[in-house]
N, C-alpha and C. Protein backbone atom coordinates (compact mmCIF):
# COMPACT_ATOMS: atom_id res chain seq x y z
N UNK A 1 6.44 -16.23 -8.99
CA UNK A 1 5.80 -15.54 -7.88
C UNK A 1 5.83 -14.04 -8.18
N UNK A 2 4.94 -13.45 -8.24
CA UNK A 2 4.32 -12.15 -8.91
C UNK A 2 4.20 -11.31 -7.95
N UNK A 3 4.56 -10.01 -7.30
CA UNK A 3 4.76 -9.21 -6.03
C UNK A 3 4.05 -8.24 -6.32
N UNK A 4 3.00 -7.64 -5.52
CA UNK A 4 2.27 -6.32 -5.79
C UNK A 4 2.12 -5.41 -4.35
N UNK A 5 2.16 -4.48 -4.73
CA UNK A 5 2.04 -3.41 -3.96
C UNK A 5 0.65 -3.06 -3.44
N UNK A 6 0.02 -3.60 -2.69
CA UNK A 6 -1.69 -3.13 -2.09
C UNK A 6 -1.66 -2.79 -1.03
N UNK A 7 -3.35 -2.45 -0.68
CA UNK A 7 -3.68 -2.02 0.18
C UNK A 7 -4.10 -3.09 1.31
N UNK A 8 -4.22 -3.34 2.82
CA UNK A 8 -4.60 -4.41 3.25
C UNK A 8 -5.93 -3.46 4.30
N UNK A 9 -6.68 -3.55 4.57
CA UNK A 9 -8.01 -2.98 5.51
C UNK A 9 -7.44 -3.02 6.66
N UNK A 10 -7.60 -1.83 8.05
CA UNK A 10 -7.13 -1.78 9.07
C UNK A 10 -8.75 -1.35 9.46
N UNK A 11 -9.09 -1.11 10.81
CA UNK A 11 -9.84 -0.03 11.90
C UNK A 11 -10.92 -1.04 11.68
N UNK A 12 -11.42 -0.51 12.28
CA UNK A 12 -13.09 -0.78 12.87
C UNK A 12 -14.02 -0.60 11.97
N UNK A 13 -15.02 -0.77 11.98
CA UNK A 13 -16.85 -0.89 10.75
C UNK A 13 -16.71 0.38 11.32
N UNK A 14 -17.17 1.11 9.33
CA UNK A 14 -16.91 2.31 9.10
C UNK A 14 -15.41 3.54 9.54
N UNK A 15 -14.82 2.50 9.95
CA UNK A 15 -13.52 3.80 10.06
C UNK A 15 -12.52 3.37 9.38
N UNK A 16 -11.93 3.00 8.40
CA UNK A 16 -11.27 2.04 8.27
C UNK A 16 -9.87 2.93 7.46
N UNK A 17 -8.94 2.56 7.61
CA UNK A 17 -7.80 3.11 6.88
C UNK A 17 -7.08 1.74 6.60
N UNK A 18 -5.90 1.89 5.99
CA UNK A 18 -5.16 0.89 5.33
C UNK A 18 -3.67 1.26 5.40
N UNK A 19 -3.09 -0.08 5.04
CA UNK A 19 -1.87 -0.06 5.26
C UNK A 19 -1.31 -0.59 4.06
N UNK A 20 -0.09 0.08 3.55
CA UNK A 20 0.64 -0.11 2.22
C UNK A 20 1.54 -1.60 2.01
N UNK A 21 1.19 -2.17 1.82
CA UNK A 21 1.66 -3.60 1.45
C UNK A 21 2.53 -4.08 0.33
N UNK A 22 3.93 -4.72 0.54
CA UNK A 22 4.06 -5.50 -0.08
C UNK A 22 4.01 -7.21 -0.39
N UNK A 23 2.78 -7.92 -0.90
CA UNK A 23 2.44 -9.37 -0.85
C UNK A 23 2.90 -9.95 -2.24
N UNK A 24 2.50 -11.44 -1.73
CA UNK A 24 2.54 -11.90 -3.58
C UNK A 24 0.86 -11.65 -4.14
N UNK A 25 1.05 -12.16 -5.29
CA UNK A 25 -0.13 -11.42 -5.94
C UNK A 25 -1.37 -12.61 -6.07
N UNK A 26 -1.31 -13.75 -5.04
CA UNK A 26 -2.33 -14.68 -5.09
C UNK A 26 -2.86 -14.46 -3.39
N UNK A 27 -2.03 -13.68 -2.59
CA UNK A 27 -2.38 -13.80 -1.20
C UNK A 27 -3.57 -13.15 -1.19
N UNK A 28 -4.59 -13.05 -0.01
CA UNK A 28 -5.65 -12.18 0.29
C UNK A 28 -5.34 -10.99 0.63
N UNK A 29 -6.63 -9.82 0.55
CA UNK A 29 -6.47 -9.13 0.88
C UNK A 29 -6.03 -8.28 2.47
N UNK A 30 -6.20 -9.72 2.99
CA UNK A 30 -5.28 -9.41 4.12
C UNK A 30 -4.39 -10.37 5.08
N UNK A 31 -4.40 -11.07 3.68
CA UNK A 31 -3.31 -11.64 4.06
C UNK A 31 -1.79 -11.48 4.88
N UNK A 32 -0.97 -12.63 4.84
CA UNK A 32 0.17 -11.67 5.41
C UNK A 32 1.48 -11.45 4.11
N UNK A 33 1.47 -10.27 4.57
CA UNK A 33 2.23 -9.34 3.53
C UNK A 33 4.07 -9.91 3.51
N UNK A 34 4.52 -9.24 2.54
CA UNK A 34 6.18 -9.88 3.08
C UNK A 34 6.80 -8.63 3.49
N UNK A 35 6.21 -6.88 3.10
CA UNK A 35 6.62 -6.26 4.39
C UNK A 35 5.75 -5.16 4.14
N UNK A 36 5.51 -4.39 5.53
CA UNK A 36 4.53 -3.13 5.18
C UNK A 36 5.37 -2.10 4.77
N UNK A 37 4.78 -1.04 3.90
CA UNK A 37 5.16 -0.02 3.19
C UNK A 37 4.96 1.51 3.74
N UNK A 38 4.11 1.69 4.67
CA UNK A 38 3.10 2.53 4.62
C UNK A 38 1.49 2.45 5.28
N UNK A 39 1.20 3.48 5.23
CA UNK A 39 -0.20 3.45 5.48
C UNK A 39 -1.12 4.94 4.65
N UNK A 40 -2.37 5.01 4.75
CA UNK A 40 -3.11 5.29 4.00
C UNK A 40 -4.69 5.91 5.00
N UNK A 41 -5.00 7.26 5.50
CA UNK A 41 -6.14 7.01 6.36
C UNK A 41 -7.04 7.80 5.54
N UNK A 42 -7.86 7.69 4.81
CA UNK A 42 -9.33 8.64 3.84
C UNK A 42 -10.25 8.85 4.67
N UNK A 43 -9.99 9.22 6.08
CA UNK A 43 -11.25 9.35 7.14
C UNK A 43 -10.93 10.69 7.52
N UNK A 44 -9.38 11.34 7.27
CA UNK A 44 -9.17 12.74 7.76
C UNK A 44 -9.53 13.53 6.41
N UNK A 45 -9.09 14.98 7.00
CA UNK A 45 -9.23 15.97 5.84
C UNK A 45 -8.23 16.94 5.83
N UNK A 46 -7.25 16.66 4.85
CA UNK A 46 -7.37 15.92 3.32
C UNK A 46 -6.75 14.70 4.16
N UNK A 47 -6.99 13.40 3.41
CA UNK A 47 -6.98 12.50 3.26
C UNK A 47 -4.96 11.98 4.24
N UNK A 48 -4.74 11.45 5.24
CA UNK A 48 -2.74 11.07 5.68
C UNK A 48 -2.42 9.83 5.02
N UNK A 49 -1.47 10.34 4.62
CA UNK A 49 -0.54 9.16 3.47
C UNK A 49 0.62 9.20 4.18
N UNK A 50 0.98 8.15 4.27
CA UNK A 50 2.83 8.48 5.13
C UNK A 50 3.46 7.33 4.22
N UNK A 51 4.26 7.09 3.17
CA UNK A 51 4.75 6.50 2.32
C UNK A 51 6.80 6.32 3.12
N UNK A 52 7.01 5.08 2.94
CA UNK A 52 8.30 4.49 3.26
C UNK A 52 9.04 4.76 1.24
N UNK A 53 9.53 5.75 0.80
CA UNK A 53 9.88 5.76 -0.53
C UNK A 53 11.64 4.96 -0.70
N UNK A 54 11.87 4.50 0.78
CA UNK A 54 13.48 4.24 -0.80
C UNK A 54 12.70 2.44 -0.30
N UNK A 55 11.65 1.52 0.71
CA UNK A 55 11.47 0.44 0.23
C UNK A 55 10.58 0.37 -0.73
N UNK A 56 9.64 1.31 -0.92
CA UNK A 56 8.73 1.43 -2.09
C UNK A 56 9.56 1.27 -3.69
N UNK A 57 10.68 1.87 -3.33
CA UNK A 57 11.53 1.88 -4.67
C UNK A 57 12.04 1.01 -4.89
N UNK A 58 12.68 0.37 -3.55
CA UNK A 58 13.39 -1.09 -4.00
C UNK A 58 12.47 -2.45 -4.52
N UNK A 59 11.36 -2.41 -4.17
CA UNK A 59 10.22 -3.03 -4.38
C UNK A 59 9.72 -2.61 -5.94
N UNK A 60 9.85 -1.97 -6.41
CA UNK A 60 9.64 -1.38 -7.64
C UNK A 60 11.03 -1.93 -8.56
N UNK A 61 11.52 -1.19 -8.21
CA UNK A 61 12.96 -1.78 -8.85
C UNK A 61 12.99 -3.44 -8.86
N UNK A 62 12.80 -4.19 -7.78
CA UNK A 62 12.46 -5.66 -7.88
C UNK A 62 11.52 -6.19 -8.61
N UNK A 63 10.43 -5.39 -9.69
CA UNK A 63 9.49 -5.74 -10.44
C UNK A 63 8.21 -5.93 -9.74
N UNK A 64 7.92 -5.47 -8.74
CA UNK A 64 6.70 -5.36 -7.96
C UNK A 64 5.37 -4.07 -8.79
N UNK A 65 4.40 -4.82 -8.82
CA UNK A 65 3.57 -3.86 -9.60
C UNK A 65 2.33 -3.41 -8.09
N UNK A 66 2.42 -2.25 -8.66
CA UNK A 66 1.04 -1.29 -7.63
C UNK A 66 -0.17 -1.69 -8.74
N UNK A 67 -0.79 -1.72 -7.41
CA UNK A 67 -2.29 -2.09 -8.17
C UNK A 67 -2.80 -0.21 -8.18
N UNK A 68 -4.31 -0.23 -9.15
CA UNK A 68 -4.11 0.95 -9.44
C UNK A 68 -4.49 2.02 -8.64
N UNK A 69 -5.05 1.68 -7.46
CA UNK A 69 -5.55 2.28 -6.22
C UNK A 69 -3.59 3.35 -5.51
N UNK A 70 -3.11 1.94 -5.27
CA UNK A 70 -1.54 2.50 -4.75
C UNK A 70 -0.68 3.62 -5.78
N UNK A 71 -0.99 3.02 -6.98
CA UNK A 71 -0.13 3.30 -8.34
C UNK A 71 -0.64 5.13 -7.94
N UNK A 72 -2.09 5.32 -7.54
CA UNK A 72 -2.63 7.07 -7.78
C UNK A 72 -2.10 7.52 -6.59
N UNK A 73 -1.78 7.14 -5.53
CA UNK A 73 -1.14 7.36 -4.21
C UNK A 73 -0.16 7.78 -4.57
N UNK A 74 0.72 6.37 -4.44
CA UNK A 74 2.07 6.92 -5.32
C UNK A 74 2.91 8.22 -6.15
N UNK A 75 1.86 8.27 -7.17
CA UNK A 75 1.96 9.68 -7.69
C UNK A 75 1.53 11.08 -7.53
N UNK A 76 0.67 10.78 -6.56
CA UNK A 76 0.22 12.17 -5.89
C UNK A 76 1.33 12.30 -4.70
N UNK A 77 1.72 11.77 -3.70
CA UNK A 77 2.95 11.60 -2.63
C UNK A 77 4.37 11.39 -3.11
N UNK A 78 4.29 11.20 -3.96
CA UNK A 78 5.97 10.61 -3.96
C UNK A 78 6.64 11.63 -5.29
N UNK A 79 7.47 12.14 -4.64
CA UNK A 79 8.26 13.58 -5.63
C UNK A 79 8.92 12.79 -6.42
């Protein structure tokens, strides 16, 4: 069972922001996650990221891979 770090779709047609996910890596995209991470809104300016970093880490540390959308998040937010 393979664990990834995504994004899952939140809001309404055309507004939509997202929420930082940790799922397995066969679930849907919005599926249900095994815990949220975060969220993600690209509708403000600049863009609100609010990142959870020590479960992001433990999730990492557990061999969880970010897909590459999260992976650029990640490194732009997280010191």
């Amino acid at each position: 069972m393979a664990v990834k770090l995504k994004l899952t779709r939140m809001g309404s047609k055309k507004h939509p922001f997202y929420r930082i996910v940790a799922a397995n890596d066969e679930t849907a995209r919005n599926g249900r996650p095994l815990e949220f991470l975060g969220f993600y809104n690209p509708m403000t300016n600049p863009p609100d990221v609010k990142l959870n970093a020590e479960k992001i880490k433990e999730w990492l540390d557990r061999g969880a891979k970010p897909t590459d959308t999260v992976n650029s998040l990640l490194k732009k937010h997280m010191n």
